[in-house]
Protein backbone atom coordinates (compact mmCIF):
# COMPACT_ATOMS: atom_id res chain seq x y z
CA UNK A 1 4.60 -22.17 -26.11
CA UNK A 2 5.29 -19.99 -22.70
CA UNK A 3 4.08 -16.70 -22.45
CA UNK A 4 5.98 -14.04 -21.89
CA UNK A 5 5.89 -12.57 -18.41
CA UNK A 6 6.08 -9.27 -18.01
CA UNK A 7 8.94 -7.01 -14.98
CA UNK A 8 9.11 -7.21 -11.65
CA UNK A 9 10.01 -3.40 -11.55
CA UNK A 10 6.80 -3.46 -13.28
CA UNK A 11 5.16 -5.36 -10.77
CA UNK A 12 6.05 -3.49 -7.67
CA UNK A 13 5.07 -0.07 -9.77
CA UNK A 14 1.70 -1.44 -10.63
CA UNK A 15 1.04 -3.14 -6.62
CA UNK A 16 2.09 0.49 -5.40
CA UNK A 17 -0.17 2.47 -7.74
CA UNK A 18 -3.09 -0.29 -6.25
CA UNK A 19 -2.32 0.73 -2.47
CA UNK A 20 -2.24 3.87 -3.63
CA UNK A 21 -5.45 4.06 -5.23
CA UNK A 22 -7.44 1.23 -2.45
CA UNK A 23 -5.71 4.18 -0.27
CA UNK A 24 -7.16 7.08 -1.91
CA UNK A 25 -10.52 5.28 -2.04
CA UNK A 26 -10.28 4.47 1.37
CA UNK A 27 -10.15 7.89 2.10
CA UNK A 28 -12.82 9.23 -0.25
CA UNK A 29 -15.03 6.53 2.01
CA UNK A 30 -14.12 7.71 5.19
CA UNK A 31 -14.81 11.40 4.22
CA UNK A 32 -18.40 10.49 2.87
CA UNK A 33 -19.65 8.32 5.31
CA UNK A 34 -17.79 9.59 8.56
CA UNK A 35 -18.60 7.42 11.97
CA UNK A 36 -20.32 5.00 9.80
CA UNK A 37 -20.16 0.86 9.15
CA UNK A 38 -18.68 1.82 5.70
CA UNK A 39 -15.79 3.77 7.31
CA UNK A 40 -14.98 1.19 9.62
CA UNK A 41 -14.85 -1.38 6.92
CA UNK A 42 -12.77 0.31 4.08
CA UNK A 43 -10.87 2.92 5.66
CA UNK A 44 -9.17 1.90 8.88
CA UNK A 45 -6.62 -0.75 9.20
CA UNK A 46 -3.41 -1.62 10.57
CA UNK A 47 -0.32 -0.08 10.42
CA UNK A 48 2.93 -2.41 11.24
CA UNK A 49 6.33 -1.27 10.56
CA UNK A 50 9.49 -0.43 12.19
CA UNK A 51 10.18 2.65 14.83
CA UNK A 52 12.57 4.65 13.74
CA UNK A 53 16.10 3.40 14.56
CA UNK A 54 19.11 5.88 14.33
CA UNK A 55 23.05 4.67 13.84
CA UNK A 56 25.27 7.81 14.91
CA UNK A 57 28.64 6.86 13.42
CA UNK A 58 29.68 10.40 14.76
CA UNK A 59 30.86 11.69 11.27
CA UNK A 60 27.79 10.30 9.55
CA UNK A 61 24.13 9.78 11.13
CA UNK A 62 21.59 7.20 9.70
CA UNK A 63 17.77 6.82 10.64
CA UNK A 64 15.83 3.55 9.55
CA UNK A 65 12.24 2.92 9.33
CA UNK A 66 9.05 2.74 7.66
CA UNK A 67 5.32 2.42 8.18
CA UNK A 68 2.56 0.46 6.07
CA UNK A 69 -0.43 1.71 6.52
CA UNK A 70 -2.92 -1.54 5.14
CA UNK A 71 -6.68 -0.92 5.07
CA UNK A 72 -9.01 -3.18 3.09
CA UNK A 73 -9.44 -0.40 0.36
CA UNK A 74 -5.92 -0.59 -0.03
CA UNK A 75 -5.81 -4.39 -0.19
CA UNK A 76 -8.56 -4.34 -2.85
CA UNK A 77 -6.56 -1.75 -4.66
CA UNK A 78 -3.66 -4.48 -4.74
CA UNK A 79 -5.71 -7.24 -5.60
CA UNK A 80 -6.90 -5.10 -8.92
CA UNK A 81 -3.28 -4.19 -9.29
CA UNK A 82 -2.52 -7.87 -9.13
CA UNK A 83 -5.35 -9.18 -11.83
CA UNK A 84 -4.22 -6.30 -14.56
CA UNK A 85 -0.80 -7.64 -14.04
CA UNK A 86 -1.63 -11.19 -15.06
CA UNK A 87 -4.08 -10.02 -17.94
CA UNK A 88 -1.20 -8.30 -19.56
């Protein structure tokens, strides 16, 4: 028998509350152990993404762009996220 798999919208929902949390943590690390091995670790990362681009169409003006900010709290957040998932 196949088991039933659960959303994607429910995916993406549960992989942003991870990042969100791994972010949160992140930052609960870098306020208690400032300057420290710990900071460097958990709370700084990388942060790729696209400048924002504008389109001026003259009657209507449109600005793309976004920014992921990816530490390793945050990635540990998503890899939680991702193991829930699969044990519902």
């Amino acid at each position: 028998m196949s088991r039933r798999t659960g959303s994607t919208a429910g995916l993406v929902v549960l992989l942003i509350l991870g990042a969100l949390v791994g972010a949160l943590l992140g930052e609960v690390i870098r306020l208690l152990f400032p300057g420290g091995t710990l900071e460097q670790l958990f709370a700084r990362g990388v942060s790729p993404g696209l400048s924002p681009a504008t389109m001026d169409l003259r009657v209507l003006s449109v600005t793309f762009g976004f920014t992921l900010r990816l530490n390793l709290a945050s990635l540990l957040g998503i890899a939680l996220a991702l193991f829930v998932y699969r044990r519902l």
